[in-house]
N, C-alpha and C. Protein backbone atom coordinates (compact mmCIF):
# COMPACT_ATOMS: atom_id res chain seq x y z
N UNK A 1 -17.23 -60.99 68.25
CA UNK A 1 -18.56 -60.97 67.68
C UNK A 1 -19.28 -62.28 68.05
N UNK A 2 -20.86 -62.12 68.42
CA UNK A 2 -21.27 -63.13 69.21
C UNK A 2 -21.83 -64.19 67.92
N UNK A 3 -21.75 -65.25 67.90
CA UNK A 3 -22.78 -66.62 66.68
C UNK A 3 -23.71 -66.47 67.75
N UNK A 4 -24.86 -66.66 66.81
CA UNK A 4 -25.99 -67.01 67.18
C UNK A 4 -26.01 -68.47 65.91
N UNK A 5 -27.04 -69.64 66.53
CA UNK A 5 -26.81 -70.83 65.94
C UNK A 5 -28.26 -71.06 65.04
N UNK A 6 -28.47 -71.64 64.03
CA UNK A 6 -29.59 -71.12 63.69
C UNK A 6 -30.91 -71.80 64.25
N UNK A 7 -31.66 -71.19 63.69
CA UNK A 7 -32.80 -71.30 64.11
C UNK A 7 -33.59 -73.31 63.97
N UNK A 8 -33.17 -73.62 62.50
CA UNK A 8 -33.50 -74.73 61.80
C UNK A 8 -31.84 -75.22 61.21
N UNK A 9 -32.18 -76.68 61.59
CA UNK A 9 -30.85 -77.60 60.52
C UNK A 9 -31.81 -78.78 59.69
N UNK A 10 -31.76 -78.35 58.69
CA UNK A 10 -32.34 -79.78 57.97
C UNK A 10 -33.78 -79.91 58.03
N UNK A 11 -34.15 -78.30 58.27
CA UNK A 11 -35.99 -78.59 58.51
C UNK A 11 -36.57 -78.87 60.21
N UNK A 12 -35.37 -79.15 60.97
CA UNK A 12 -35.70 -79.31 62.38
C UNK A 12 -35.35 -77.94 63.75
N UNK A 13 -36.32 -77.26 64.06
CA UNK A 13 -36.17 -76.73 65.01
C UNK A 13 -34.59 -76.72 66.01
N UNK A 14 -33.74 -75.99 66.18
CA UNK A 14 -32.67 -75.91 66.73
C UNK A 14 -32.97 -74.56 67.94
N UNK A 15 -32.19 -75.78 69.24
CA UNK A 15 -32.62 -74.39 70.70
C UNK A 15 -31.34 -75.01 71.18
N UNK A 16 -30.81 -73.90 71.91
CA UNK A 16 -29.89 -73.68 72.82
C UNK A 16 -29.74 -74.14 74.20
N UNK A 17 -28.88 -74.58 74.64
CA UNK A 17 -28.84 -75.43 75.92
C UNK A 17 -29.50 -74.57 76.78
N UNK A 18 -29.47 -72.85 76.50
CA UNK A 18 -30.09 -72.07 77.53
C UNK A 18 -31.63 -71.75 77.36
N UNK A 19 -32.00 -72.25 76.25
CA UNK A 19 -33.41 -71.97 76.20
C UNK A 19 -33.92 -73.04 76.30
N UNK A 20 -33.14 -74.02 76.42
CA UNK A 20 -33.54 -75.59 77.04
C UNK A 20 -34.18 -75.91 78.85
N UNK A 21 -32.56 -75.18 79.00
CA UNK A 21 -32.89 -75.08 80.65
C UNK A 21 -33.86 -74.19 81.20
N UNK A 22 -34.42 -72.72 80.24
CA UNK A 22 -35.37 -72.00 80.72
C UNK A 22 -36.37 -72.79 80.29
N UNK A 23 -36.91 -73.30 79.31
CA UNK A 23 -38.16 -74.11 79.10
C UNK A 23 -38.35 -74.87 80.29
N UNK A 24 -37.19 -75.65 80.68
CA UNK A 24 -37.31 -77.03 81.52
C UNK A 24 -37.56 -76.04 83.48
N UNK A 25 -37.35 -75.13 83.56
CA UNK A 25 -36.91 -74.79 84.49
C UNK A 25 -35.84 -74.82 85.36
N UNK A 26 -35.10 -75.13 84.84
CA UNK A 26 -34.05 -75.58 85.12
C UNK A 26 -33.06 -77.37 85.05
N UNK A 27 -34.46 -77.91 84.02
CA UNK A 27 -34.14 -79.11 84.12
C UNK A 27 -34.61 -79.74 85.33
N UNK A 28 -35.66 -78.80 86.37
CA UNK A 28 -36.14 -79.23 87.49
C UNK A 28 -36.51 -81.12 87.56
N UNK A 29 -36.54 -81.40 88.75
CA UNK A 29 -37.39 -83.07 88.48
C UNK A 29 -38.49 -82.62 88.77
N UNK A 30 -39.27 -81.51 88.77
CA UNK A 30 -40.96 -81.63 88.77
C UNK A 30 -41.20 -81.54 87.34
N UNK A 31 -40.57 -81.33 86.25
CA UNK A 31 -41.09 -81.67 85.10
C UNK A 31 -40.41 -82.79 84.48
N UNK A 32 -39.92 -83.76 84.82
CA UNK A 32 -39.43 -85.25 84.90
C UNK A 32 -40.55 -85.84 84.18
N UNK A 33 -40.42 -86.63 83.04
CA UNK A 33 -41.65 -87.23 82.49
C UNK A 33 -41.68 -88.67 82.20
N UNK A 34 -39.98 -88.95 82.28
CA UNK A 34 -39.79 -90.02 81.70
C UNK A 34 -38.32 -89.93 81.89
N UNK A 35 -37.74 -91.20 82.77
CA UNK A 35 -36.54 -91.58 83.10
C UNK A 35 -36.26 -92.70 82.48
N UNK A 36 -35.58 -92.82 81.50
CA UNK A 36 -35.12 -94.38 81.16
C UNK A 36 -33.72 -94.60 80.93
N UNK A 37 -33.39 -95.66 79.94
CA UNK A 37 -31.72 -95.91 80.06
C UNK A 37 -30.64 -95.09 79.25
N UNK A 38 -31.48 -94.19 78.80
CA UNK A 38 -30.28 -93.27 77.62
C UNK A 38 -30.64 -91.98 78.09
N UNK A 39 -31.49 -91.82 78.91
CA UNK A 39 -31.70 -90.41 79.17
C UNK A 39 -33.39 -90.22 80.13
N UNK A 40 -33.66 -88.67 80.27
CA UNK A 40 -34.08 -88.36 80.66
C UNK A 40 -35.63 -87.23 79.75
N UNK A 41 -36.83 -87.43 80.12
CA UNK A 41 -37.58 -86.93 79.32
C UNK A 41 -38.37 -85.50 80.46
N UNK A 42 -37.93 -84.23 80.19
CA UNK A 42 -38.41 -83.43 80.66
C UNK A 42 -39.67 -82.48 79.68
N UNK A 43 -40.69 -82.36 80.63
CA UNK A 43 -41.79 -81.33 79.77
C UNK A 43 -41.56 -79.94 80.04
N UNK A 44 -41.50 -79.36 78.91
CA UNK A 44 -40.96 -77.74 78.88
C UNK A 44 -41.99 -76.96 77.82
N UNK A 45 -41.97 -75.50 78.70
CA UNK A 45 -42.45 -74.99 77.85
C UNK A 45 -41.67 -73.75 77.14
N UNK A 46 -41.59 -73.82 76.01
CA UNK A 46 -40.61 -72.52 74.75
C UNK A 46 -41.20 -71.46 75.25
N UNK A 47 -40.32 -70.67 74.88
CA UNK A 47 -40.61 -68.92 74.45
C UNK A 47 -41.93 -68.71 74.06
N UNK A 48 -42.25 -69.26 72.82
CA UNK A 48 -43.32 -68.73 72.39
C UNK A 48 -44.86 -69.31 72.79
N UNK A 49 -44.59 -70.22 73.78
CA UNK A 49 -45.54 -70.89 74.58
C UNK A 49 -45.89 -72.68 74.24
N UNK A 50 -45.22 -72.68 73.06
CA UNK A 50 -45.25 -74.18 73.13
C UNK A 50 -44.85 -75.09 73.60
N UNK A 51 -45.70 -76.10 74.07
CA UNK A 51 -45.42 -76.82 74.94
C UNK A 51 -44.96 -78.54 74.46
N UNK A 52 -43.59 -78.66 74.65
CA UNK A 52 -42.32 -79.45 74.56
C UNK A 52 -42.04 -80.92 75.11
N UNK A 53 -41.38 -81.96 74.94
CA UNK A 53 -40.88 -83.05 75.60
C UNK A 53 -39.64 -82.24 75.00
N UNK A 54 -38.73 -82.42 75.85
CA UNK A 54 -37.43 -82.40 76.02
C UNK A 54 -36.51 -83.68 76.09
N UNK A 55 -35.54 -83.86 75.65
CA UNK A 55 -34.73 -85.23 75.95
C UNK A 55 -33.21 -84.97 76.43
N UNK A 56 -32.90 -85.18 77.48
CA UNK A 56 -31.06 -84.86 77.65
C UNK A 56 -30.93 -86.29 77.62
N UNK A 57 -29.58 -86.64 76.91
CA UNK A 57 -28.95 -87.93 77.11
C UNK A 57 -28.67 -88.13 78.15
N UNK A 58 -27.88 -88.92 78.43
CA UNK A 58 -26.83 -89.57 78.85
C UNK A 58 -25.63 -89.42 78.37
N UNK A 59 -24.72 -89.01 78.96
CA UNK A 59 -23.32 -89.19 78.63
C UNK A 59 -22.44 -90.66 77.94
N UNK A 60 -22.89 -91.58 78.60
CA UNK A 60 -22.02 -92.31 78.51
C UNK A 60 -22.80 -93.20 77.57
N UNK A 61 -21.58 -92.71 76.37
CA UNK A 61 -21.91 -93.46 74.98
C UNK A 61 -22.34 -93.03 74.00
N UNK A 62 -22.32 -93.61 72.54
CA UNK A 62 -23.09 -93.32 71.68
C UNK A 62 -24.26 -93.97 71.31
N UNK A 63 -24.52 -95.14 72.28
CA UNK A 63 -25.91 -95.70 71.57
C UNK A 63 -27.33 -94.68 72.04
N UNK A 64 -26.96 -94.52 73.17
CA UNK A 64 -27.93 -93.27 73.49
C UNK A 64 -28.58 -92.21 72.57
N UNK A 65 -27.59 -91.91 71.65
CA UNK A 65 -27.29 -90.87 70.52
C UNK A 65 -28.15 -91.72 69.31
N UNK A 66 -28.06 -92.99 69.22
CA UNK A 66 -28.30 -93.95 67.80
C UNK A 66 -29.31 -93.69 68.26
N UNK A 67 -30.19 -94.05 69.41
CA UNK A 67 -31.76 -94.58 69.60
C UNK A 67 -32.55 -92.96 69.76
N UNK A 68 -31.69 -92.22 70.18
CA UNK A 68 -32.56 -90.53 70.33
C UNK A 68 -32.91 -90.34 68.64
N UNK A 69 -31.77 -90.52 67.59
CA UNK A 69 -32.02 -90.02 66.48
C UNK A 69 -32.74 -91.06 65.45
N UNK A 70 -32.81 -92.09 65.95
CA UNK A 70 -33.92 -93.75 65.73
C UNK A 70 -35.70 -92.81 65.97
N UNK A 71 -35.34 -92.43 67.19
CA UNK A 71 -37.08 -92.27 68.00
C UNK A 71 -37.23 -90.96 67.14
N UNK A 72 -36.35 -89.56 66.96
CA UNK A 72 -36.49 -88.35 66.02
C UNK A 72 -36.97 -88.32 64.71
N UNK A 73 -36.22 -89.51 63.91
CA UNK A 73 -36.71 -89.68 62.48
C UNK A 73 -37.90 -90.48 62.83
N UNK A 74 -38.80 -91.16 63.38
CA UNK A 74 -40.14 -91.65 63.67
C UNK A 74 -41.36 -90.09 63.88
N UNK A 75 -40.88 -89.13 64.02
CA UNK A 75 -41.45 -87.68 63.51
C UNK A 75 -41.44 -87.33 62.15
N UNK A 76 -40.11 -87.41 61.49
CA UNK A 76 -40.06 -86.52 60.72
C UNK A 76 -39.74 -87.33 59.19
């Protein structure tokens, strides 16, 4: 039986690595917006037409992780 993951955690929008990569196009570099030291900022557009910044880390490490969820709570 397949999980589906939900929709919202904690009030925040939750998407799938695959509806990540279809927004992004594949994570293409023509929607590249912003390269810096923890990651990468791609513009995507959702399913339902809204239009997105995207963020993939970086692997290596957790401070990457501290400063993504530093810059997240500055939204919410």
């Amino acid at each position: 039986m397949g999980h589906k993951p939900p929709g919202k955690y904690k009030g925040v929008q939750v998407f799938t690595y695959k509806e990540l990569e279809i927004a992004t196009n594949k994570f293409s570099e023509a929607n590249v917006t912003l390269n810096e030291g923890y990651g990468v900022v791609y513009r995507g557009t959702l399913s339902d037409g809204t239009v997105a910044a995207i963020k993939m880390l970086h692997r290596a490490g957790k401070q990457g992780e501290r400063a993504f969820r530093i810059e997240a709570s500055d939204f919410f």
